[in-house]
Protein backbone atom coordinates (compact mmCIF):
# COMPACT_ATOMS: atom_id res chain seq x y z
CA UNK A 1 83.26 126.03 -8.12
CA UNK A 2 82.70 125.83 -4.45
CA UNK A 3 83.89 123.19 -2.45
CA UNK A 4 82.09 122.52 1.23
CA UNK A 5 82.99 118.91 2.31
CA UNK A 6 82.67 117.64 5.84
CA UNK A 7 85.04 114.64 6.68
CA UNK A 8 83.24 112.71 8.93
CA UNK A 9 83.59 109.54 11.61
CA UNK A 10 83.91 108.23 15.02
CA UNK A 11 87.29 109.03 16.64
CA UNK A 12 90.24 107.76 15.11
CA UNK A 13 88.53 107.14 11.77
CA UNK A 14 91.40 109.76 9.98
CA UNK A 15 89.22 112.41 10.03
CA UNK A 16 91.76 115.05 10.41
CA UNK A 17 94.79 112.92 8.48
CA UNK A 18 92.03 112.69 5.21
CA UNK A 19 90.67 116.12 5.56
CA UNK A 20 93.93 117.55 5.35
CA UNK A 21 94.82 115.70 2.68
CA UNK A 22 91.75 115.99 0.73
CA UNK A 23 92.02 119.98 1.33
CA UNK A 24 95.40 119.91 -0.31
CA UNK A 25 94.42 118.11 -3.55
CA UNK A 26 91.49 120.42 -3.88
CA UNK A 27 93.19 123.75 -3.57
CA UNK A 28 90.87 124.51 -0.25
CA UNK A 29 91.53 125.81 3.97
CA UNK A 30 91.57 122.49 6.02
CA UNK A 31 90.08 123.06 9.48
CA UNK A 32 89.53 120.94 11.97
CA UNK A 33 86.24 120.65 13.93
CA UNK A 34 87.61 119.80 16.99
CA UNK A 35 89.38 123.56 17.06
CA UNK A 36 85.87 125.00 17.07
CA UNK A 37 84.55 123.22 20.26
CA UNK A 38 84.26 125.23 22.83
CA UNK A 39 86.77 124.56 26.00
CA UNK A 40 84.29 123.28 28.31
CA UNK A 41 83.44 120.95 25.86
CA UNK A 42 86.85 119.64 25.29
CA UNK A 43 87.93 119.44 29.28
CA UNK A 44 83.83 117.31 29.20
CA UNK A 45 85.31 115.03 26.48
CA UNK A 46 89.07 114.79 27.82
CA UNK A 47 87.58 114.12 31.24
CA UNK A 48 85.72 110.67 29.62
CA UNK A 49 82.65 112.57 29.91
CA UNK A 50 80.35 111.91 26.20
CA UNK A 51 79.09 115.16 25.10
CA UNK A 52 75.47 115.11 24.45
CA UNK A 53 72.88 117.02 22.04
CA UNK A 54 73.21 120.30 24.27
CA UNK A 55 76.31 120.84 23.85
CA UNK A 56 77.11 119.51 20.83
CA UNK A 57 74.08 121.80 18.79
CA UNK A 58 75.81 125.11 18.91
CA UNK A 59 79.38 123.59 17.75
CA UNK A 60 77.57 122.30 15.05
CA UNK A 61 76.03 125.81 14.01
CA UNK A 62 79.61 126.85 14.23
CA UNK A 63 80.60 124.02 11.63
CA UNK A 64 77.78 124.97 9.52
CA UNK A 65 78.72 128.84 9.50
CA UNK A 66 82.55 128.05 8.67
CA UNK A 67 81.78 125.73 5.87
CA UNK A 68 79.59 128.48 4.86
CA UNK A 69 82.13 132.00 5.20
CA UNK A 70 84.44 130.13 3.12
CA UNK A 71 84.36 129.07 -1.10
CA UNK A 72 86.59 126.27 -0.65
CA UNK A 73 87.06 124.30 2.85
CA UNK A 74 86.92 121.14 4.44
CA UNK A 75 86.21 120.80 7.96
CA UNK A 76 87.00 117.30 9.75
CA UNK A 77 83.66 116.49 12.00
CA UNK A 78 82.41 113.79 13.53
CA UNK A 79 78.93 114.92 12.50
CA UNK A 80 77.55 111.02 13.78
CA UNK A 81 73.50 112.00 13.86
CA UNK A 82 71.62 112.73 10.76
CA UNK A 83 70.33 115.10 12.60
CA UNK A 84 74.20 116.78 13.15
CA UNK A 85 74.32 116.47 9.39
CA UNK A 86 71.21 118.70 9.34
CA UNK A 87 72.20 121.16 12.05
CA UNK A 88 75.44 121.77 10.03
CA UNK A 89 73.19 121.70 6.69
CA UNK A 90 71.60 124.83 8.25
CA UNK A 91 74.12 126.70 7.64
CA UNK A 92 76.01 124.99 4.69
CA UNK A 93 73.09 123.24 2.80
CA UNK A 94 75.10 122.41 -0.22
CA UNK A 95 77.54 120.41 2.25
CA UNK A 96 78.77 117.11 1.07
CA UNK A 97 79.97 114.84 4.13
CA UNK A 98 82.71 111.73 3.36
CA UNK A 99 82.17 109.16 6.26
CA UNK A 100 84.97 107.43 7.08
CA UNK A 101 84.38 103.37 7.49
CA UNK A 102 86.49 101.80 9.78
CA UNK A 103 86.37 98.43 11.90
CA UNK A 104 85.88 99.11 15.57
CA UNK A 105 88.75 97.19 16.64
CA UNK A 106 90.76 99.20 14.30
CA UNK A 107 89.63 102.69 15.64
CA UNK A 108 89.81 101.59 19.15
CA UNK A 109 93.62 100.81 18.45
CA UNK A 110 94.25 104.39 16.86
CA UNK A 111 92.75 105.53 19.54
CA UNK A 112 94.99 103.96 22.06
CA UNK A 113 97.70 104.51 20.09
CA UNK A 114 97.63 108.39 20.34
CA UNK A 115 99.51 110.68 22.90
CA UNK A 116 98.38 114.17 21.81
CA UNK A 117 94.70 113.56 21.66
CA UNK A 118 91.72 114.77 24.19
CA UNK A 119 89.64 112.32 23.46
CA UNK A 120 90.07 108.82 25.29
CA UNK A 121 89.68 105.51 23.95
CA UNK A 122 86.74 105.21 26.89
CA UNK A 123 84.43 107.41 24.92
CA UNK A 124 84.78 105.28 21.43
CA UNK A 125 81.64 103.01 22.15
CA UNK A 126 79.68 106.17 22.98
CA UNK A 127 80.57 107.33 19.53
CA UNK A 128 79.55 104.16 17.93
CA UNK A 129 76.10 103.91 19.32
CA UNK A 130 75.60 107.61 18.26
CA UNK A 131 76.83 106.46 14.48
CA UNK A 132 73.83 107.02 12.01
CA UNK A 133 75.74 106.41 8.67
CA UNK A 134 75.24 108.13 5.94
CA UNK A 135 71.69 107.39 4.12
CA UNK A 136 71.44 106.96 0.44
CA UNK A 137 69.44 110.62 0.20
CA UNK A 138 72.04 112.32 1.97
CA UNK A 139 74.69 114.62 -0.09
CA UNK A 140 78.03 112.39 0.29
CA UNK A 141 79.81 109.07 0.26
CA UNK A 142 80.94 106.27 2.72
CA UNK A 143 84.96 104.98 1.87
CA UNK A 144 86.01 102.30 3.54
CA UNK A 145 89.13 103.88 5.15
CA UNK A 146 91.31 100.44 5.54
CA UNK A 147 93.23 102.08 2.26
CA UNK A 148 96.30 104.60 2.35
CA UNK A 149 94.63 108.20 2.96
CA UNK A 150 95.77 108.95 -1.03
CA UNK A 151 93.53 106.24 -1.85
CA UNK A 152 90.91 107.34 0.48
CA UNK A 153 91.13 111.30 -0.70
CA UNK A 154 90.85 109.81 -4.54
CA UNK A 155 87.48 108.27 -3.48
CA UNK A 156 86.30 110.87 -1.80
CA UNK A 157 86.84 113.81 -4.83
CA UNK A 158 85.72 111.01 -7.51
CA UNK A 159 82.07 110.87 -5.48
CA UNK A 160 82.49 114.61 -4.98
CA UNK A 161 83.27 115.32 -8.57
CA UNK A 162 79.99 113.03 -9.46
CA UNK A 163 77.25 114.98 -7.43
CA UNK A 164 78.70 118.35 -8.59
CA UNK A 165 78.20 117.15 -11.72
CA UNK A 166 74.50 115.45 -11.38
CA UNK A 167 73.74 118.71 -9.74
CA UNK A 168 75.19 120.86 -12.73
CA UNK A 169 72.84 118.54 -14.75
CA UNK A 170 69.65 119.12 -12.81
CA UNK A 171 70.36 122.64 -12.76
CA UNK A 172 70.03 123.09 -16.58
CA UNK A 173 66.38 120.97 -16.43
């Protein structure tokens, strides 16, 4: 069975601590989506600069192709936009996204809190003005991240596990 999850979420939600995590218990390649930006995008970001649809578009392709090349991977992404979701469904479009829930108060201390980061705490309330969370006919699940990441992996494969299997059912129809 193939697995194609996107962990998704403004900075700081535990995107990359839960993907990792959630790649482990399901025997697939963890990679982050911040390794696929391109460097000018990164020195944008790291310079409090807020990327915008331009440049965001063909990192998104690039998500969408990964998930795609591989059988069993999770990719951390913010993927905020429906309309990311869809770019990235171009190329994956059996992609199930987990969005990470988290307080604003609590991601803008993470995001404080970290040293080895490029992204500064300046560029969180761009992020959450760009958040479109997940709709209720979109492929995935939102988990309240305010758990431990084991707690927040189990939610995320239990949701997982249901879909593959409502889609297993509507396959034999």
């Amino acid at each position: 069975m193939s697995v194609r999850i996107v962990v998704m979420g403004p900075s700081g939600s535990g995107k990359s601590t839960v993907g990792r995590a959630l790649a482990e218990a399901l025997d697939a390649r963890f990679v982050d989506g911040d390794d696929l930006h391109p460097l000018t995008s990164v020195d944008k970001m790291a310079a409090g600069v807020p990327l915008d649809d331009e440049d965001r578009l063909p990192w998104l392709r690039v998500v969408g192709e990964t998930l795609r090349a591989h059988d069993r991977i999770v990719i951390a992404c913010s993927a905020l936009r429906r309309r990311y979701r869809e770019a990235i469904r171009t190329g994956a479009p059996e992609a199930f996204f987990a969005e990470l829930v988290v307080d604003p108060a609590v991601l803008a201390a993470r995001m404080r809190a970290r040293e080895d980061h490029f992204m500064p705490a300046s560029l969180l309330d761009s992020q959450l003005a760009a958040l479109e969370p997940l709709e209720g006919d979109e492929r995935g699940v939102r988990v309240e991240a305010t758990r431990n990441p084991a707690g927040e992996v189990d939610a995320i494969v239990a949701a997982w596990r249901d879909e593959e299997r409502r889609r297993g059912d509507q396959s034999l129809r």
